[in-house]
Protein backbone atom coordinates (compact mmCIF):
# COMPACT_ATOMS: atom_id res chain seq x y z
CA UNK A 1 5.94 -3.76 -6.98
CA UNK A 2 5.52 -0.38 -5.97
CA UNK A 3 3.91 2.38 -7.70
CA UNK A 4 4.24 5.86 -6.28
CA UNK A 5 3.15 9.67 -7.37
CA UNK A 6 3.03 12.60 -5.27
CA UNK A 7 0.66 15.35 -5.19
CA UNK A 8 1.77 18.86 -6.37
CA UNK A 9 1.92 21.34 -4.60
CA UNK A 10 -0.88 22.91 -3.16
CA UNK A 11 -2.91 20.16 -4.04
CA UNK A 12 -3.04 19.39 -0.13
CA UNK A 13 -6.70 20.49 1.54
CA UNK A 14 -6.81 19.94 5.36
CA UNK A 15 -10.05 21.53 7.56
CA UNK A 16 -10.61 23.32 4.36
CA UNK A 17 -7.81 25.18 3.23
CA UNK A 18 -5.34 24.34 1.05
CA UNK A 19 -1.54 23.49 2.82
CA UNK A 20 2.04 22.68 1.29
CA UNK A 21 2.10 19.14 2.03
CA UNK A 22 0.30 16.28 3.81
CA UNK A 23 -0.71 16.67 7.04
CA UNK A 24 0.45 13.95 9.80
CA UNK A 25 -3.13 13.48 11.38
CA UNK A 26 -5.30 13.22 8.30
CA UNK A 27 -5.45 11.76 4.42
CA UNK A 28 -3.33 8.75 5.11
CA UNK A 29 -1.08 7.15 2.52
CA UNK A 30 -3.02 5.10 0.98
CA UNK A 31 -1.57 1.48 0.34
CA UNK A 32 -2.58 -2.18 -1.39
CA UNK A 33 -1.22 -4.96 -0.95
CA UNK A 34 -1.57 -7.58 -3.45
CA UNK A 35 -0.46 -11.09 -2.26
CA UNK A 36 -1.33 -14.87 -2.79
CA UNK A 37 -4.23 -15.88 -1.04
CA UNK A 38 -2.96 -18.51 0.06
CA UNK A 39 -0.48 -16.35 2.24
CA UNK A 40 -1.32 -17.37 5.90
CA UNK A 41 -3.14 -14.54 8.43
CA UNK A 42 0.03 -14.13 10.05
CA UNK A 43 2.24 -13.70 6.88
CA UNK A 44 -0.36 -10.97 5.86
CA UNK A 45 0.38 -9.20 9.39
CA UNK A 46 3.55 -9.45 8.89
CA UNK A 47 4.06 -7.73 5.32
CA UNK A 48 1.28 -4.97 6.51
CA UNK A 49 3.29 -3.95 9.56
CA UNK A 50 7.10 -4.47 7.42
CA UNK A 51 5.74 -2.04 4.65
CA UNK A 52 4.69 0.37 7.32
CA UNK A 53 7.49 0.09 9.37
CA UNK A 54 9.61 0.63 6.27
CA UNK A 55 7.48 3.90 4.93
CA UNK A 56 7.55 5.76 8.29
CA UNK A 57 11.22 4.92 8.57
CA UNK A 58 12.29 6.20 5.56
CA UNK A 59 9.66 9.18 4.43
CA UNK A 60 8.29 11.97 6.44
CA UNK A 61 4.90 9.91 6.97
CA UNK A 62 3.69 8.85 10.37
CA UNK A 63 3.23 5.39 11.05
CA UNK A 64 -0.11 6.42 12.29
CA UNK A 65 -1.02 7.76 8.96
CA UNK A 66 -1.08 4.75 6.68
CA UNK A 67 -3.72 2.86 5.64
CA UNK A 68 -3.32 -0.88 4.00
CA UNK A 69 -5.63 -2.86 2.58
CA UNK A 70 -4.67 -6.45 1.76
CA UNK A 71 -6.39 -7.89 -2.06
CA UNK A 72 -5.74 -11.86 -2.14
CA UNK A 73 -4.57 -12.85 -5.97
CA UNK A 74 -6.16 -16.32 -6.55
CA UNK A 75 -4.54 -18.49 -8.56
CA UNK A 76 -5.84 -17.86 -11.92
CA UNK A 77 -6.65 -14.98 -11.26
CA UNK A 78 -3.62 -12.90 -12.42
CA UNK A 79 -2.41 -12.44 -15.68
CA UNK A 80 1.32 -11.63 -15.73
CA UNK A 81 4.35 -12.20 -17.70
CA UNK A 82 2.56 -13.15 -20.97
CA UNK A 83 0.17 -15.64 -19.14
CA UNK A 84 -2.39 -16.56 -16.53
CA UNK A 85 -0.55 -17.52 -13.54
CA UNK A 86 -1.70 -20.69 -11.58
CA UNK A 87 0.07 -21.28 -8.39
CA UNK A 88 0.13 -25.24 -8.95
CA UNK A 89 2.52 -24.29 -12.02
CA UNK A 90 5.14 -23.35 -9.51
């Protein structure tokens, strides 16, 4: 799932003054990914760099200027669909 919302303009400050749109070397896109915890180290790599590698690809962003933070869902944890979701159940 991805939620998105950009900033009006002039709603961009960089070294204190107020500019038209994001600037490439500061105030990264800010990104988290929510994902089993039982996703291995190396699946979690993997998604981080894809969803990067997708966003500077395909938006004026700098693939320098994203931050992600991974957030492990634990079973039980999330409530979706009408339910608590426990991974066993699948």
């Amino acid at each position: 799932m991805i939620t998105w919302a950009w900033f009006s303009y002039e709603h961009y400050v960089h070294h204190g003054a107020v500019v038209d749109k994001q600037q490439q070397g500061s105030h990264p896109v800010l990104i988290e990914l929510i994902a089993p915890n039982y996703y291995s180290h190396d699946n979690v790599k993997f998604l981080m760099e894809l969803i990067a590698t997708d966003i500077s690809s395909n938006l004026p962003i700098n693939r320098n200027n994203i931050f992600i933070i991974y957030t492990p869902a634990y079973s039980e944890g999330i409530y979706d669909q009408g339910h608590v979701v426990n991974w066993e159940d699948n």
